[in-house]
Protein backbone atom coordinates (compact mmCIF):
# COMPACT_ATOMS: atom_id res chain seq x y z
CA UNK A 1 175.06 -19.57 24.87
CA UNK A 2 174.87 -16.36 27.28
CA UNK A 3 171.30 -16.52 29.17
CA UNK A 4 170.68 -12.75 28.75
CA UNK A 5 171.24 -13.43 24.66
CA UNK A 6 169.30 -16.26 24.97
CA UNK A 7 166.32 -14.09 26.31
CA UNK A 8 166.60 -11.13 24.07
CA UNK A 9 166.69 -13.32 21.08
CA UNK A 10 164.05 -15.57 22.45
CA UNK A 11 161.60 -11.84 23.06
CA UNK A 12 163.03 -10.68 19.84
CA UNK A 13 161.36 -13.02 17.66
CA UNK A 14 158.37 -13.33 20.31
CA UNK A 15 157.68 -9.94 18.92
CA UNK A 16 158.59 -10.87 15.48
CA UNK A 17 156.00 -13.27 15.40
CA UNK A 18 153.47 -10.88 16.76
CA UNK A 19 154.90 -7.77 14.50
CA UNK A 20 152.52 -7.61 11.56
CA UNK A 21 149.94 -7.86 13.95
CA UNK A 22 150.48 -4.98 15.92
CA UNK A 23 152.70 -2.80 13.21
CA UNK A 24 149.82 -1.11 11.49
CA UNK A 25 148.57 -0.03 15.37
CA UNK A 26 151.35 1.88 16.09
CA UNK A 27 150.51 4.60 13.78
CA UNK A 28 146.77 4.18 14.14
CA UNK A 29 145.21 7.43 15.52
CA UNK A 30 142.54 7.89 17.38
CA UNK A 31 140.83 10.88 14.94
CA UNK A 32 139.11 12.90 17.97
CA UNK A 33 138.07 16.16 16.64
CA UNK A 34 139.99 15.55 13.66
CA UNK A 35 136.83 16.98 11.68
CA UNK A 36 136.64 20.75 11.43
CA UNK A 37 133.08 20.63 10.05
CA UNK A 38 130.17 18.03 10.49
CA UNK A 39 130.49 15.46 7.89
CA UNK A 40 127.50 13.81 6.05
CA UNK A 41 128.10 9.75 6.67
CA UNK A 42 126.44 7.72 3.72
CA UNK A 43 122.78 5.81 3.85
CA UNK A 44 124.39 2.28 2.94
CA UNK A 45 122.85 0.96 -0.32
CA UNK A 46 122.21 -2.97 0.72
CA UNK A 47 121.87 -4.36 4.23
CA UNK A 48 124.95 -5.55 5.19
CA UNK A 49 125.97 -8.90 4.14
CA UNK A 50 123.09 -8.70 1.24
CA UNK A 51 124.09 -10.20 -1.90
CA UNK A 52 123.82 -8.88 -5.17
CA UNK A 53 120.81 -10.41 -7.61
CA UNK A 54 121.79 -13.36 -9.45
CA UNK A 55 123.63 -13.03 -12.85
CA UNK A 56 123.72 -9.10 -11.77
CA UNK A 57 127.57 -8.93 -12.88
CA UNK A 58 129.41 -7.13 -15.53
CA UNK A 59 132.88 -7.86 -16.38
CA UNK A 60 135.52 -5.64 -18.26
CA UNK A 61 139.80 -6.96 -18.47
CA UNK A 62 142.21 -5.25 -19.94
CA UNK A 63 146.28 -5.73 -20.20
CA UNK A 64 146.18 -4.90 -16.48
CA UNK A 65 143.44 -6.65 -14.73
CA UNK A 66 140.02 -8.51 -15.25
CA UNK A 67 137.32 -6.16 -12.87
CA UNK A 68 133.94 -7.59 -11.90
CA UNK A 69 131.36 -5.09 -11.41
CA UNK A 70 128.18 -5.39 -9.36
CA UNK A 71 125.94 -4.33 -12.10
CA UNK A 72 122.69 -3.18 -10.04
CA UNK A 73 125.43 -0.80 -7.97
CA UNK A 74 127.84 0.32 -10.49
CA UNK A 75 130.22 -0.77 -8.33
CA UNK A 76 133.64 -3.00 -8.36
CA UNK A 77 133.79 -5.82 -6.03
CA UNK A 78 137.03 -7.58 -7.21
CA UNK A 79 139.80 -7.14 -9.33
CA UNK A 80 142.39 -9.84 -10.54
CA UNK A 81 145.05 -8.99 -11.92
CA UNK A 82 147.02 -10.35 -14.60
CA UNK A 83 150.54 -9.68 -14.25
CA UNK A 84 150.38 -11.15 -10.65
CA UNK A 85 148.87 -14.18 -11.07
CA UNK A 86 145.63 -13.44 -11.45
CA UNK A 87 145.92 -12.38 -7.80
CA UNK A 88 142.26 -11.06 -6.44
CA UNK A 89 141.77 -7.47 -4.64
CA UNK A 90 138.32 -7.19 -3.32
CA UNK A 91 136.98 -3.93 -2.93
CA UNK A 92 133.25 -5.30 -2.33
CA UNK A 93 131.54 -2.67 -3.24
CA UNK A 94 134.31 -0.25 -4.64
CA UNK A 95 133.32 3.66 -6.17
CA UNK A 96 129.37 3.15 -4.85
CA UNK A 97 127.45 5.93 -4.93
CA UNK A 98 125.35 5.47 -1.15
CA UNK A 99 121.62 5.91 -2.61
CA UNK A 100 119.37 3.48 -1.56
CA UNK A 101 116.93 4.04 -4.19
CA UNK A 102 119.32 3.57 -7.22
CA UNK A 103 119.74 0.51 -9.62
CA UNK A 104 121.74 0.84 -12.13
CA UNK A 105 122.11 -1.30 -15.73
CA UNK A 106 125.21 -1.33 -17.87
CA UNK A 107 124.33 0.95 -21.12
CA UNK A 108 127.58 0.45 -23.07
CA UNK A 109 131.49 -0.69 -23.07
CA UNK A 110 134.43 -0.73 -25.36
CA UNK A 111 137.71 -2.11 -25.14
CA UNK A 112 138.60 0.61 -22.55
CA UNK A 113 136.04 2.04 -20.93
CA UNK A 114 132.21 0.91 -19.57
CA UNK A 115 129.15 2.78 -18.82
CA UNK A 116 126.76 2.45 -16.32
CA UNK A 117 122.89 4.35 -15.70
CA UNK A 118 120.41 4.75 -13.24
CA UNK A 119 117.19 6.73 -12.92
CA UNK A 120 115.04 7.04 -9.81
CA UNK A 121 111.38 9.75 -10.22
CA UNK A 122 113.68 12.97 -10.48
CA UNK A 123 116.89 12.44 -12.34
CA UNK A 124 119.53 10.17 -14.54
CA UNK A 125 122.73 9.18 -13.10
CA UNK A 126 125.42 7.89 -15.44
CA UNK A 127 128.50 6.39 -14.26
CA UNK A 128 131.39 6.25 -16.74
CA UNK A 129 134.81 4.58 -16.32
CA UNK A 130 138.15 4.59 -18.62
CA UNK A 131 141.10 2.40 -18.70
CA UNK A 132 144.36 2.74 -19.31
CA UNK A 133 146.59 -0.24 -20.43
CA UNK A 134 149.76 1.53 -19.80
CA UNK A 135 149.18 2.74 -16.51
CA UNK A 136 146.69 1.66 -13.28
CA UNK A 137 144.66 4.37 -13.35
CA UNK A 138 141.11 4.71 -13.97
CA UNK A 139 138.64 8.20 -14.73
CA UNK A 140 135.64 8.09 -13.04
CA UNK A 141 133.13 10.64 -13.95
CA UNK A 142 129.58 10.92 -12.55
CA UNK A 143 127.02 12.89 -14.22
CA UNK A 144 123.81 13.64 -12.79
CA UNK A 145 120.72 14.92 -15.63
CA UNK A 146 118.17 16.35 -13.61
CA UNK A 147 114.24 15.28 -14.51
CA UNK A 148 112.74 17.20 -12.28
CA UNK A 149 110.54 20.45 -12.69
CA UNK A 150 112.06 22.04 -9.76
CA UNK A 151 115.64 22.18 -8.20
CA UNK A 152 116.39 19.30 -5.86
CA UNK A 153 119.45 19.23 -3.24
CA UNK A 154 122.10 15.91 -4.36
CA UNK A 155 124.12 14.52 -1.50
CA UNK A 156 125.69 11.39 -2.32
CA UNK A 157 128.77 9.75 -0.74
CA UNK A 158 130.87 7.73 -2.50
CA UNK A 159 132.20 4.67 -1.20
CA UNK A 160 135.72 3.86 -2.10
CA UNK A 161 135.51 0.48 -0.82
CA UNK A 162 134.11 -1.85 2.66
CA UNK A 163 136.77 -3.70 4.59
CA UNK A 164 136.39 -6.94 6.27
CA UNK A 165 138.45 -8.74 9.10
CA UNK A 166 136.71 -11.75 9.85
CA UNK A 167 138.51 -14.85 10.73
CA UNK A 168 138.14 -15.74 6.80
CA UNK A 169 140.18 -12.73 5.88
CA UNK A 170 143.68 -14.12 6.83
CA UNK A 171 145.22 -11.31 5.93
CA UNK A 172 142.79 -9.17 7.33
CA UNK A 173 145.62 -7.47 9.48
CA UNK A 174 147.66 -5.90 6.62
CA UNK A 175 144.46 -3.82 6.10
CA UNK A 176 144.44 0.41 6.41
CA UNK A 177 143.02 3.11 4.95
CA UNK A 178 145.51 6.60 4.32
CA UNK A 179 144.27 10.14 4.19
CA UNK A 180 146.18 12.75 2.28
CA UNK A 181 146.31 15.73 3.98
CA UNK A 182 148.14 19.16 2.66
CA UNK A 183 150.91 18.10 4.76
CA UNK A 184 150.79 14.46 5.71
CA UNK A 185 149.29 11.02 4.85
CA UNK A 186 147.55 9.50 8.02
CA UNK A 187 146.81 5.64 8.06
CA UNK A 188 143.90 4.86 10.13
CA UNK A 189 142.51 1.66 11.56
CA UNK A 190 139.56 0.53 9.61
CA UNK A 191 137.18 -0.61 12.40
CA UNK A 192 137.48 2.86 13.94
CA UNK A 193 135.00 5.46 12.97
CA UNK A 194 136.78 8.66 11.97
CA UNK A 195 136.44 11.41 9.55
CA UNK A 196 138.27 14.09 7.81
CA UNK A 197 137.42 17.39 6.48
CA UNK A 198 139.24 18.57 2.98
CA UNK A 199 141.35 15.28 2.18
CA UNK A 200 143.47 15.39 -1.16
CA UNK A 201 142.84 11.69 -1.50
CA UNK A 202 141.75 9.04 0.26
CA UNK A 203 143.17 4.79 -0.30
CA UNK A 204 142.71 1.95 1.28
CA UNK A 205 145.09 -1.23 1.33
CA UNK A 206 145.46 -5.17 1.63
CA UNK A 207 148.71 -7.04 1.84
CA UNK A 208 150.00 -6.28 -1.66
CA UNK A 209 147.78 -3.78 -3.35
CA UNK A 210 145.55 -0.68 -2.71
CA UNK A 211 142.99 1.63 -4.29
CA UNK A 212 143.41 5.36 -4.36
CA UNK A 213 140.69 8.12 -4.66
CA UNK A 214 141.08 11.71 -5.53
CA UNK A 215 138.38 14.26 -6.80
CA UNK A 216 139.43 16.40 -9.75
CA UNK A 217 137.41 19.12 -8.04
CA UNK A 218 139.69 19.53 -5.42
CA UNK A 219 140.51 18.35 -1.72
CA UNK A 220 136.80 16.32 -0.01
CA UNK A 221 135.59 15.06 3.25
CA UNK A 222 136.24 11.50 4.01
CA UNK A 223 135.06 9.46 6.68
CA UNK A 224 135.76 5.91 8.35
CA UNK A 225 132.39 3.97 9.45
CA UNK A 226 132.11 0.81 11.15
CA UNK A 227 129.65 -1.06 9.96
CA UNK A 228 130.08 -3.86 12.78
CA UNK A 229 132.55 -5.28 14.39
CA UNK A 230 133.98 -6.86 11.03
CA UNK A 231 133.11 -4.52 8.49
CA UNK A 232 133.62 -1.14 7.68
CA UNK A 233 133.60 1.58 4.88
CA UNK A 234 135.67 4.47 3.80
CA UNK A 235 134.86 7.09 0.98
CA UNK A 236 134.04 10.72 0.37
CA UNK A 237 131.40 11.85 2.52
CA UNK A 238 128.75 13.38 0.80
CA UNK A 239 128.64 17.12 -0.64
CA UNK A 240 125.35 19.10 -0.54
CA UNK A 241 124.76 20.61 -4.25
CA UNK A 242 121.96 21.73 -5.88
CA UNK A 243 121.12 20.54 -8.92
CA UNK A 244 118.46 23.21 -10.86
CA UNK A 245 115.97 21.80 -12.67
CA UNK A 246 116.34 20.54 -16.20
CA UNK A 247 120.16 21.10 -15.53
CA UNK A 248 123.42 17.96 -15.14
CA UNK A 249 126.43 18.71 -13.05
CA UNK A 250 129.29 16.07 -12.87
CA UNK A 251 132.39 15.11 -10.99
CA UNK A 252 135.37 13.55 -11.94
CA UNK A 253 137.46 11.04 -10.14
CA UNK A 254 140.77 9.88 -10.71
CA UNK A 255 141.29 6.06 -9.15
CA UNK A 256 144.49 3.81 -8.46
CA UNK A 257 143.71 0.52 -8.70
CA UNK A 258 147.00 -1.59 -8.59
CA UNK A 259 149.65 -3.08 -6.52
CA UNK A 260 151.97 -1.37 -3.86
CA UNK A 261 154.82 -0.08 -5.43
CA UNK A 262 156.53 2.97 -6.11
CA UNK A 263 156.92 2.84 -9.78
CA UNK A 264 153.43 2.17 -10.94
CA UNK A 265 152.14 4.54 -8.40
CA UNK A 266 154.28 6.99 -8.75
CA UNK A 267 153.51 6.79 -12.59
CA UNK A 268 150.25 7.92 -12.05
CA UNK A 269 150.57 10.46 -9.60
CA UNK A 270 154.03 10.96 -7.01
CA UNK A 271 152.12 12.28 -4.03
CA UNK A 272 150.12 9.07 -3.59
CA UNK A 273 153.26 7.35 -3.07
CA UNK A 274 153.51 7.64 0.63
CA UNK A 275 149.90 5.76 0.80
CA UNK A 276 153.23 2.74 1.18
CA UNK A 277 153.84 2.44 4.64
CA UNK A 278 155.60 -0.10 6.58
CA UNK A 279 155.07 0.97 10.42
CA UNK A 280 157.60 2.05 12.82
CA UNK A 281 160.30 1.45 10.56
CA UNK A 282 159.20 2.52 7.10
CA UNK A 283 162.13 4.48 5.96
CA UNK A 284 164.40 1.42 6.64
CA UNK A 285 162.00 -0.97 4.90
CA UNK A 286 161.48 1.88 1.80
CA UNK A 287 165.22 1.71 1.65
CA UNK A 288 166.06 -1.85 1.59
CA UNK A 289 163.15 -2.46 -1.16
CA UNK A 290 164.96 -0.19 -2.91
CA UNK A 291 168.33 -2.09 -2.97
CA UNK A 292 166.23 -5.33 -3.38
CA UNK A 293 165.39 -3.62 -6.56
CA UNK A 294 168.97 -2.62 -7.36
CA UNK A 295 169.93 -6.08 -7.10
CA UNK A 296 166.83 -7.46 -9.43
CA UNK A 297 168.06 -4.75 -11.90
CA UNK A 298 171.38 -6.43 -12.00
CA UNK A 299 170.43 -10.69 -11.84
CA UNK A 300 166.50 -10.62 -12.83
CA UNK A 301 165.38 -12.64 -10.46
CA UNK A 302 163.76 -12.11 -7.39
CA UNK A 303 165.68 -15.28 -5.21
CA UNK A 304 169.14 -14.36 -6.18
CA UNK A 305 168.49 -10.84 -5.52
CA UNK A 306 167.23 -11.95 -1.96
CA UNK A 307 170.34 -13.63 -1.59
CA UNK A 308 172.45 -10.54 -2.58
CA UNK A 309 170.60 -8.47 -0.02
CA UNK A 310 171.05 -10.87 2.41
CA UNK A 311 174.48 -10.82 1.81
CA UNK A 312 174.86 -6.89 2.00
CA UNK A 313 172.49 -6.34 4.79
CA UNK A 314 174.78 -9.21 6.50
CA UNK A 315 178.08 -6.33 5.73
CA UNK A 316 176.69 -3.80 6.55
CA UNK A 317 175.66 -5.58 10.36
CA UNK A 318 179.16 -6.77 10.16
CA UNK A 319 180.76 -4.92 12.73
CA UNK A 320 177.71 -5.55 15.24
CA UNK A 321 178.29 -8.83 14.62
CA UNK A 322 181.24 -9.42 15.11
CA UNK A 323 181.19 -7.44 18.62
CA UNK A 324 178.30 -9.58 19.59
CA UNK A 325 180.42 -12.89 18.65
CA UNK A 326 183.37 -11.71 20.70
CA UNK A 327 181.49 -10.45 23.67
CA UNK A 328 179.70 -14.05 23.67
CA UNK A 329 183.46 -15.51 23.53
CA UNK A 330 184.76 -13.56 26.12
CA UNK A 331 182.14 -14.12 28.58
CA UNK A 332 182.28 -18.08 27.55
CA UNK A 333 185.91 -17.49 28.60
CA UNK A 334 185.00 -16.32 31.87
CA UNK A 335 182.07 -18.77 32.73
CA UNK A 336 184.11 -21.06 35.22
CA UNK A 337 185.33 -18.14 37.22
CA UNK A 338 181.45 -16.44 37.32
CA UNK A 339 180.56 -20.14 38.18
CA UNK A 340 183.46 -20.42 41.28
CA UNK A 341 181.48 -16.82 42.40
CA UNK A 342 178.31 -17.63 42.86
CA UNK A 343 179.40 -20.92 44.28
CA UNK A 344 181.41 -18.65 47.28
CA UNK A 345 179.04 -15.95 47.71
CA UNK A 346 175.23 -17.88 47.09
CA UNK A 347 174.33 -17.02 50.09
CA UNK A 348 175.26 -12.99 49.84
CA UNK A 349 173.23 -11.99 46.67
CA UNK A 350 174.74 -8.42 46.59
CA UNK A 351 178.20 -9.08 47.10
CA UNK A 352 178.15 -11.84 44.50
CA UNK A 353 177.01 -9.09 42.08
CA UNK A 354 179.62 -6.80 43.55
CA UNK A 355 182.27 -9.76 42.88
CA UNK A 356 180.99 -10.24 39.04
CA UNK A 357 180.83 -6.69 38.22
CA UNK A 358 184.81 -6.94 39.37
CA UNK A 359 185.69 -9.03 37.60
CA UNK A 360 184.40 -8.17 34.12
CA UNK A 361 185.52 -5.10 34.79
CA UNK A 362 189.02 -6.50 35.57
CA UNK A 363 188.79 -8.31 31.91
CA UNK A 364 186.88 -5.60 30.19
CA UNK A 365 184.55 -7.40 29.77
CA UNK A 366 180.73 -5.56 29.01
CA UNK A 367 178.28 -8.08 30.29
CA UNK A 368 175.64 -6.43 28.02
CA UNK A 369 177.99 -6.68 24.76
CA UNK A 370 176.37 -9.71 23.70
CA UNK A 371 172.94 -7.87 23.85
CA UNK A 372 173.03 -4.87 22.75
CA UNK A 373 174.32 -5.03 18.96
CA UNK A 374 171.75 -7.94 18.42
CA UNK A 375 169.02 -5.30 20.18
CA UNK A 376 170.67 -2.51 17.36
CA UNK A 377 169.86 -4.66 14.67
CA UNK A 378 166.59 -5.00 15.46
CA UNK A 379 164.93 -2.11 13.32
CA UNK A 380 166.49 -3.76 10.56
CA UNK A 381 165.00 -7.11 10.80
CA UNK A 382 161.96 -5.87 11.85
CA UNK A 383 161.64 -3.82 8.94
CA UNK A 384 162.84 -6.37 6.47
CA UNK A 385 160.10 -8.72 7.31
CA UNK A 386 156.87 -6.34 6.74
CA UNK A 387 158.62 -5.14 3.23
CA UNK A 388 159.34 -8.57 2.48
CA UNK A 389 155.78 -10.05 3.53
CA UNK A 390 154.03 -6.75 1.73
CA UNK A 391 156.45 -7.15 -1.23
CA UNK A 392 154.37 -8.04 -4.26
CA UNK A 393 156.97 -8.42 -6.57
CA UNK A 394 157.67 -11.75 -4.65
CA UNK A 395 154.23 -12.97 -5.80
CA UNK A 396 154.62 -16.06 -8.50
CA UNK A 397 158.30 -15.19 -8.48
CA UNK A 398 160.58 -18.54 -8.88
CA UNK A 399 163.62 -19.70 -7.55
CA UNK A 400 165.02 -22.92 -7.74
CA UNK A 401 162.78 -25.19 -6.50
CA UNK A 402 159.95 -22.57 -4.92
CA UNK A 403 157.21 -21.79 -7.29
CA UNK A 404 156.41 -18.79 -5.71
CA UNK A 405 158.60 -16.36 -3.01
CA UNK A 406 155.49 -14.82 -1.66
CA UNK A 407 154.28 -18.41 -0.04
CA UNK A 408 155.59 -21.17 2.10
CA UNK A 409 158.68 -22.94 -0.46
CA UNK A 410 156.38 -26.56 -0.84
CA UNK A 411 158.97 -28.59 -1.90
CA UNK A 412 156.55 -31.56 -1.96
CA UNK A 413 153.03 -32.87 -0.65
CA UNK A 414 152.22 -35.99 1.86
CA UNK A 415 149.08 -37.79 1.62
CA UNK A 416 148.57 -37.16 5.48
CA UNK A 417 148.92 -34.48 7.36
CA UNK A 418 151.00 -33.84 10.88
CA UNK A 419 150.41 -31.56 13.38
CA UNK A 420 152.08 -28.17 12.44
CA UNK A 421 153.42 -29.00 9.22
CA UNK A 422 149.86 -30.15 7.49
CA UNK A 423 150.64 -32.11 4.56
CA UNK A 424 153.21 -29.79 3.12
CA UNK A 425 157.24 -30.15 3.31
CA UNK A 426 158.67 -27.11 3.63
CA UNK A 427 162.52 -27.69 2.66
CA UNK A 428 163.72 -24.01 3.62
CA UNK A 429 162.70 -23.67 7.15
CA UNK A 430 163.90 -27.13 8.46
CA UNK A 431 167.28 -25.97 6.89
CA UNK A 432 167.23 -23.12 8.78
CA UNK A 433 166.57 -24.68 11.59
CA UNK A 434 169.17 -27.24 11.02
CA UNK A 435 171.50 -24.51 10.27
CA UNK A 436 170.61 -22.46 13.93
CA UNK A 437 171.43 -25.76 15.73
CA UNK A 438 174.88 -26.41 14.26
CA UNK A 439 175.99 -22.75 15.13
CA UNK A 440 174.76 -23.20 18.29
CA UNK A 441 176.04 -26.17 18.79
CA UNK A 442 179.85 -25.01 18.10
CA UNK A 443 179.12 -21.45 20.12
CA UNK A 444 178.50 -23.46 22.98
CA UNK A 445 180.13 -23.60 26.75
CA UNK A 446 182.00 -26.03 27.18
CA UNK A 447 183.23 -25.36 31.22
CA UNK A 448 179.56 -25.01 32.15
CA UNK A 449 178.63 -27.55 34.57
CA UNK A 450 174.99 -28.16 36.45
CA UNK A 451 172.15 -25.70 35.37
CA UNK A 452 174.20 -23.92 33.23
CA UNK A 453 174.89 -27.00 31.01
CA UNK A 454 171.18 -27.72 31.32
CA UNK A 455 170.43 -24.59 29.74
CA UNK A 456 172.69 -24.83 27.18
CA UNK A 457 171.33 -28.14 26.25
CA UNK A 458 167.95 -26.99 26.28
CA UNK A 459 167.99 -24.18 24.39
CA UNK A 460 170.39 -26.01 21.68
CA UNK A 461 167.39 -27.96 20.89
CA UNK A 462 164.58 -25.74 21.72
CA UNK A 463 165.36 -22.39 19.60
CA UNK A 464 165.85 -24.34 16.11
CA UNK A 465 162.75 -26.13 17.35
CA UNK A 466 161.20 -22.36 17.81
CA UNK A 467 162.30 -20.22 14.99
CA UNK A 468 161.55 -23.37 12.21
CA UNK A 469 158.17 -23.49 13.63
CA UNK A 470 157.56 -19.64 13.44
CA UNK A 471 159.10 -19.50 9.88
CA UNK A 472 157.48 -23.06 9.10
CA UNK A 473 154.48 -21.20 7.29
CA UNK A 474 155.83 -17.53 6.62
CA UNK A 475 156.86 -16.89 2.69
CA UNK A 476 159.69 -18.96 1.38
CA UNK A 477 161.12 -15.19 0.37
CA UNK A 478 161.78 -14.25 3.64
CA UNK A 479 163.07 -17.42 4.78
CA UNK A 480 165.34 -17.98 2.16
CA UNK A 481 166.59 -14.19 3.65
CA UNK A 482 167.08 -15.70 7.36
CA UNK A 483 168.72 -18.90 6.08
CA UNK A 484 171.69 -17.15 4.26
CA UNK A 485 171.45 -15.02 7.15
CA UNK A 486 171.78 -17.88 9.65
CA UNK A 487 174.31 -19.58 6.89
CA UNK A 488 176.83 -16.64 7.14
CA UNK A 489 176.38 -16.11 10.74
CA UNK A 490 177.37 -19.96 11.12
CA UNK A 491 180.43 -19.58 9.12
CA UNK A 492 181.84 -16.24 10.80
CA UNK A 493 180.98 -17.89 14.50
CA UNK A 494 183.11 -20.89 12.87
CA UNK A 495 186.26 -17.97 12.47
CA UNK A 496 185.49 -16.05 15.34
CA UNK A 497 186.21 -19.78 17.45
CA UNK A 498 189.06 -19.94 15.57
CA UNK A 499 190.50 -16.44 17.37
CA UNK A 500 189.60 -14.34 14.33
């Protein structure tokens, strides 16, 4: 195989690996001076890392989800939900209202809504939420009764949730929050302090689901706070109003709490939609999700239709492809002669380069053509992985033998484990691998002689060797994408040798 594809594969998938790592950074912003008016941050309620008294919860479930509430805070600190495997969001201390000196007791429920009070020496706070079973959305509304024999000032942030990304948190790094602006939605980094004045909403975000925030009173301040350096909290900041005496005021809040899609999202509300964001290359993930969804419309079920968008993503790269192949074959062609070259000019460097440059140019021959439509392509697969890793209809979905497309295919169990692998056989990836070393194996040079041939037989072994082990633990949904990939690629490298 041509060195120079060798090394932009090789630093292709270097950054593959490193992608969803990194992705969410590249539209993190700093937030100097974003603020055009001080913002109140909240007093935190509990010292962090305190835990709740015992037997302190409440719990309410639906036909959506089953939500645990900390009971003393009126606050959510986990949702599972139902139709995805009783998969668990934690919002640790989701829609908590930052007073110190509140404690509140659930006064009353029903099969779609539940009520929470407080009082402290002044005033009542009740905290009422309603559920929909047709839609993820939840009403929050806060009234405050004032007790007091003289008007008081209320400032009280509310947290939408606290974020952690300590090394327990594995997927820690597919965590943001989004601002809604009138024009924009920002996504910040969570362990940067930053606020906003007059946000339409406000959502933060794990791997596969989110919660949204938006006042029915119009746009808020939000802020960002770092609690340490694992833990931080986003929410409204808090609002100076005065509450006269003997008088109640309230606010209502309208909440997403579900997974990241369009359709259930935009159900509830279309602007919140763009709180889905995939990086650098969002509009080409947003669009291949969508024909991922075409094809599930058309086979219902989530492996074939991973399989049909392998196959038209693999069309639609056709052309690249097939310029990349013949480029590689045409400089394979022209090996022994580049070979005889540097043998006659290694001691003259520049005229050796002078020679080479001659004679592709004498073939037409475009030493970068191998190169260059992989490079193009890039965007594509880049973008294809964070939709596919974020995609939570892949969650519990089956396909042949894998249980589940959103987790490594575990075709069966060992009762040891091996370095790398654990104690889990993972079918898909060693195919793939299998798969990259017979199409290199028939792609390769067969004039090279000395280093050349050493290379060749190195990297026949180690890049099967590298991409099984960096797939080797990814979900079995997007490796079942790269092995029909890798299958189709095998079989047109198989007609390109053949002159096609």
């Amino acid at each position: 195989m041509e060195k120079r594809l060798i090394l932009a594969i090789a630093l292709s998938f270097l950054i593959l690996l490193t992608w969803s790592t990194f992705a969410s950074k590249a539209y993190h912003l700093e937030n100097k001076g974003v603020a055009s008016k001080p913002i109140t941050l909240p007093i935190t309620q509990k010292e962090d890392g305190a835990a709740p008294p015992p037997h302190a919860f409440s719990k309410f479930q639906n036909q959506k989800y089953a939500i645990t509430f900390i009971e003393p805070w009126a606050a959510i600190q986990e949702v599972a939900f139902l139709k995805y495997q009783n998969a668990v969001y934690s919002l640790k201390s989701g829609f908590l209202l930052a007073d110190k000196n509140l404690t509140f007791k659930k006064t009353g429920s029903t099969e779609n809504s539940i009520t929470f009070e407080a009082r402290d020496a002044t005033k009542k706070i009740k905290k009422h939420f309603t559920f929909h079973n047709d839609k993820y959305i939840i009403e929050l509304e806060v009234n405050v009764q004032s007790e007091n024999v003289q008007s008081e000032i209320l400032n009280m942030p509310v947290i939408l949730a606290a974020l952690t990304s300590d090394a327990k948190n594995a997927d820690a790094r597919y965590q943001d929050v989004a601002v809604g602006k009138q024009d924009q939605t920002v996504h910040l980094n969570p362990l940067k302090d930053a606020s906003f004045s007059d946000a339409k909403f406000l959502a933060v975000r794990d791997k596969y689901f989110c919660a949204i925030l938006e006042s029915a009173a119009g746009p808020r301040d939000v802020f960002v706070k770092k609690i340490n350096n694992y833990t931080s909290e986003a929410g409204f900041a808090g609002k100076a109003i005065i509450l006269p005496a003997g008088a109640s005021i309230s606010e209502k809040f309208y909440i997403y709490l579900g997974p990241q899609e369009l359709q259930p999202i935009e159900a509830v509300k279309k602007q919140w939609a763009s709180v889905i964001h995939y990086g650098t290359f969002d509009f080409i993930a947003q669009l291949l999700l969508q024909l991922l969804r075409f094809f599930y419309a058309l086979v219902h079920n989530w492996g074939w239709s991973i399989v049909l968008l392998s196959f038209a993503v693999y069309l639609i790269l056709y052309p690249l492809t097939l310029k990349q192949m013949r480029s590689m074959k045409e400089m394979q062609i022209l090996q022994p002669k580049v070979e005889a070259l540097r043998n006659a000019y290694k001691d003259n460097p520049q005229k050796l380069n002078r020679e080479i440059m001659d004679l592709y140019r004498e073939h037409k021959v475009n030493p970068l053509g191998g190169c260059l439509p992989l490079i193009l392509q890039m965007p594509i697969f880049f973008a294809l992985y964070q939709a596919l890793m974020r995609s939570v209809a892949l969650k519990g979905a089956h396909f042949l033998w894998i249980k589940d497309l959103s987790a490594p295919d575990r075709l069966f169990t060992m009762p040891f484990s091996l370095p790398v692998l654990n104690n889990e056989v993972n079918i898909l990836p060693i195919l793939m691998a299998i798969g990259m070393f017979i199409q290199q194996k028939i792609s390769l040079t067969k004039n090279n002689v000395g280093a050349a041939a050493e290379q060749q037989k190195m990297m026949l072994i180690l890049m099967p060797l590298l991409f099984g082990f960096i797939f080797y633990r990814m979900p079995s949904g997007l490796v079942l994408y790269w092995f029909i990939n890798s299958a189709l690629t095998l079989v047109y490298q198989l007609r390109v040798n053949r002159g096609i």
